[in-house]
Protein backbone atom coordinates (compact mmCIF):
# COMPACT_ATOMS: atom_id res chain seq x y z
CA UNK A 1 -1.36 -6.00 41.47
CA UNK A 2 -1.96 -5.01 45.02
CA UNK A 3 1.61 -5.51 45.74
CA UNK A 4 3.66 -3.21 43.15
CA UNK A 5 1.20 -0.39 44.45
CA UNK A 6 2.37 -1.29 48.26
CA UNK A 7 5.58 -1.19 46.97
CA UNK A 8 5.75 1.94 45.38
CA UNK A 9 4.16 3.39 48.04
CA UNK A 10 6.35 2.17 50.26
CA UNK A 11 9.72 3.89 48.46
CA UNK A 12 8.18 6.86 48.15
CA UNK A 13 7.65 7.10 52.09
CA UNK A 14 10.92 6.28 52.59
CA UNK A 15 12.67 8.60 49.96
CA UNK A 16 11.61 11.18 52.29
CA UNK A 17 13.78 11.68 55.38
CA UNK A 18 10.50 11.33 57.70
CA UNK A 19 9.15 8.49 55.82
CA UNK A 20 10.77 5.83 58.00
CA UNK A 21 8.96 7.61 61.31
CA UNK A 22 5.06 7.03 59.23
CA UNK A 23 6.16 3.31 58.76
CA UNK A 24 7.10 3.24 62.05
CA UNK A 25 3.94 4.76 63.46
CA UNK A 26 1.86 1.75 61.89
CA UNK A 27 0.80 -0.68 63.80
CA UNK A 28 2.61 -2.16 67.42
CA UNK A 29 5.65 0.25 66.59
CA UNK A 30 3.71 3.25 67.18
CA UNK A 31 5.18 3.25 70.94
CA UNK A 32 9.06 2.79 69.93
CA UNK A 33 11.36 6.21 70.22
CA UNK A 34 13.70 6.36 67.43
CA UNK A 35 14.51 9.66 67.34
CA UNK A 36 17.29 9.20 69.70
CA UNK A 37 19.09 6.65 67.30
CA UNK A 38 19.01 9.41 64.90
CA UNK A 39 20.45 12.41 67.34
CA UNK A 40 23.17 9.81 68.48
CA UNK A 41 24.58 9.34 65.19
CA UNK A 42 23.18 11.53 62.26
CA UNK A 43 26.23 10.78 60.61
CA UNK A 44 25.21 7.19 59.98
CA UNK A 45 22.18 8.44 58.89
CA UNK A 46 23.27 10.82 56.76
CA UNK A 47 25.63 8.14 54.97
CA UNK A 48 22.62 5.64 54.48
CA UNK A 49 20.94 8.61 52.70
CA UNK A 50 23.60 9.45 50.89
CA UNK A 51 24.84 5.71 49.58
CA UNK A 52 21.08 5.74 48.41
CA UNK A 53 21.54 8.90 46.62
CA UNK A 54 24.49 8.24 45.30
CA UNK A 55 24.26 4.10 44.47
CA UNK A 56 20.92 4.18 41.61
CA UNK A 57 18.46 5.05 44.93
CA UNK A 58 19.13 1.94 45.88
CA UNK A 59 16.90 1.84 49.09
CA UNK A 60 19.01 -0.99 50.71
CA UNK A 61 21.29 1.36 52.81
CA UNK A 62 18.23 3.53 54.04
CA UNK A 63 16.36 0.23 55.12
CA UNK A 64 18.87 -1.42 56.93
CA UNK A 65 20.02 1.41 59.12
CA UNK A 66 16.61 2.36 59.53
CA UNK A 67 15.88 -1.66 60.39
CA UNK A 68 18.55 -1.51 62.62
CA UNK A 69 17.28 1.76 64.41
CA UNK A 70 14.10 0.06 64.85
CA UNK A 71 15.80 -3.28 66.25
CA UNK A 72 17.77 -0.97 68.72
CA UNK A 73 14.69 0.70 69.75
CA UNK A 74 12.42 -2.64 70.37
CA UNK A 75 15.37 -3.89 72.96
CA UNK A 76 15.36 -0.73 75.15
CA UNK A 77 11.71 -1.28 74.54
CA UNK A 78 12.13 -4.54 75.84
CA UNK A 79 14.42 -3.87 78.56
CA UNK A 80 12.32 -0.82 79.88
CA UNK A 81 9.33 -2.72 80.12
CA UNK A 82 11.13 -5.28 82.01
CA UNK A 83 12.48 -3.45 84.34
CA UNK A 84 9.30 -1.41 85.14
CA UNK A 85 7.13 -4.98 85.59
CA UNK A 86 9.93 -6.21 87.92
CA UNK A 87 9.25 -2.67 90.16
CA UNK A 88 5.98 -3.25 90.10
CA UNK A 89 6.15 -6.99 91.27
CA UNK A 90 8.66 -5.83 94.44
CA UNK A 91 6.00 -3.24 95.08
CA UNK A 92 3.09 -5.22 95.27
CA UNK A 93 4.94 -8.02 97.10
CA UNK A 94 5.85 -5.42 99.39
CA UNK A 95 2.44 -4.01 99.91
CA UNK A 96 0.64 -7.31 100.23
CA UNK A 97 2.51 -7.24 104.11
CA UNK A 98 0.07 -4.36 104.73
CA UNK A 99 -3.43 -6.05 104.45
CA UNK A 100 -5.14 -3.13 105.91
CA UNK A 101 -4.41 -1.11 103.12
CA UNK A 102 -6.72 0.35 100.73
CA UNK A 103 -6.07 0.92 97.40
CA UNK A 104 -6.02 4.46 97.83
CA UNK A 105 -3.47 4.06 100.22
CA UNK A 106 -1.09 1.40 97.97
CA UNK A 107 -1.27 4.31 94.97
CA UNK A 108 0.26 6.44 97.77
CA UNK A 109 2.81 4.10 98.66
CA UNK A 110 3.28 2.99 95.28
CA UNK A 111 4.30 6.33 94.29
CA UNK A 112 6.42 6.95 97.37
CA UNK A 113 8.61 3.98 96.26
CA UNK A 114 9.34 5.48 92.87
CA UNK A 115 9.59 9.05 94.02
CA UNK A 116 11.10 9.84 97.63
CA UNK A 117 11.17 13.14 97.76
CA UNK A 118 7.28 13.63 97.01
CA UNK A 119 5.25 15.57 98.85
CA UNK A 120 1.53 14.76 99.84
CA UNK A 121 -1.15 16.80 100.92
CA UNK A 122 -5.08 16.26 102.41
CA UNK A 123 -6.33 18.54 99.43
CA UNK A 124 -4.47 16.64 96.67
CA UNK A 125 -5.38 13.43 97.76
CA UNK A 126 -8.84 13.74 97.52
CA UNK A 127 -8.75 15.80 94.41
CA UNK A 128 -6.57 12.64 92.55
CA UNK A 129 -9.31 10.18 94.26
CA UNK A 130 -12.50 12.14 94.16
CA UNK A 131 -13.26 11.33 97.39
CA UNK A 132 -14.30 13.21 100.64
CA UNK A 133 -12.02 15.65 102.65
CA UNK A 134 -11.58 13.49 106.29
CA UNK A 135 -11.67 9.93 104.31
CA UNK A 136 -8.30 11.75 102.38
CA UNK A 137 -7.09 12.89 105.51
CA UNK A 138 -7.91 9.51 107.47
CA UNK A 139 -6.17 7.71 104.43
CA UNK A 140 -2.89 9.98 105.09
CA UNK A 141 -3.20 9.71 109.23
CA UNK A 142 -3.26 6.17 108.93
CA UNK A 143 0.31 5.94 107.23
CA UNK A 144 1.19 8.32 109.34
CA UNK A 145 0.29 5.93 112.28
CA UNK A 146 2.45 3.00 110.47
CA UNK A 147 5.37 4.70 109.53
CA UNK A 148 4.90 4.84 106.13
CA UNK A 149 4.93 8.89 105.83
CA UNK A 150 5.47 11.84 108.18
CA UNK A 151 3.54 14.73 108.70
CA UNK A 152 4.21 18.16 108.76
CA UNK A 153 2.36 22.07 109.12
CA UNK A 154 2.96 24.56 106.33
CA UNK A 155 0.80 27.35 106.77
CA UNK A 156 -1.62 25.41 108.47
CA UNK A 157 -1.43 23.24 106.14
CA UNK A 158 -1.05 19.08 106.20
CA UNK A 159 2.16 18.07 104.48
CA UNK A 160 3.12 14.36 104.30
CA UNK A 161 6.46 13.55 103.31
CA UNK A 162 8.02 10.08 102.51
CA UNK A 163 9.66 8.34 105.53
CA UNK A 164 13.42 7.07 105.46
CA UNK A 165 11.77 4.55 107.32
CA UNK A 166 9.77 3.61 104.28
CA UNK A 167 11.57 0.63 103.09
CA UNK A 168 12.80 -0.83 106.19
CA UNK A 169 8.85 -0.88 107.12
CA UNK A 170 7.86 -2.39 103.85
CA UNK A 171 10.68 -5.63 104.45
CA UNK A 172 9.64 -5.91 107.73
């Protein structure tokens, strides 16, 4: 009984041309991005609506591109959150050469790694860490003092940049 009602339910979410993004929402697939699929090809899209359309709404076409889509979507997924765990593992193998680090410190390097050209300031610091003024600016001095950023005056300002130096300091 339950079933014919799940059923139904189900074909009328997917009659609609957004009903494949609520299914998709449900559950672990909540995090996928489809809409891509969609803007790549619409034409394939548009033919798996209209072979429903036109073959008795026959749902068959619909589901498997729509399957498919979803299949496409879990191995970028996939391969994403590969990547990004294998950056992170070459980060924090990097880091643990720096025992003196706190973890204040490894954020700041962490970040460096994966954006270069960012900029750091005293003020920022200890807004992002809710922590005192000169324990921010000690934090910044001391990677400073190992290479790890330079430091520069902007209207009397601190500025810490990202060294070159960065990486070869990190292997060494």
């Amino acid at each position: 009984m339950i079933i014919p009602l799940l059923m139904g339910i189900v074909v009328r979410l997917v009659q609609s041309s957004t009903g494949i993004c609520y299914l998709v929402a449900i559950g672990s697939l909540e995090y996928l991005s489809i809409s891509r699929y969609f803007l790549r090809a619409p034409s394939q899209y548009a033919r798996a609506y209209l072979y429903t359309e036109t073959d008795n709404r026959d749902l068959t076409y619909f589901l498997v591109y729509n399957l498919r889509v979803v299949q496409l979507a879990f191995q970028d997924l996939h391969e994403y959150l590969n990547r990004k765990q294998h950056e992170l593992t070459d980060a924090n193998d990097l880091l643990q050469k720096y025992r003196g680090l706190n973890d204040r410190q490894r954020n700041v390097v962490a970040h460096a790694l994966r954006h270069p050209d960012a900029e750091y300031t005293v003020q920022a610091h200890k807004n992002v860490n809710n922590i005192a003024y000169d324990t921010a600016r000690n934090d910044l001095l001391d990677l400073v003092d190992r290479g790890l950023l330079n430091k520069e005056v902007r209207a009397r300002t601190y500025v810490f940049t990202v060294s070159d130096k960065i990486i070869a300091h990190l292997h060494r």
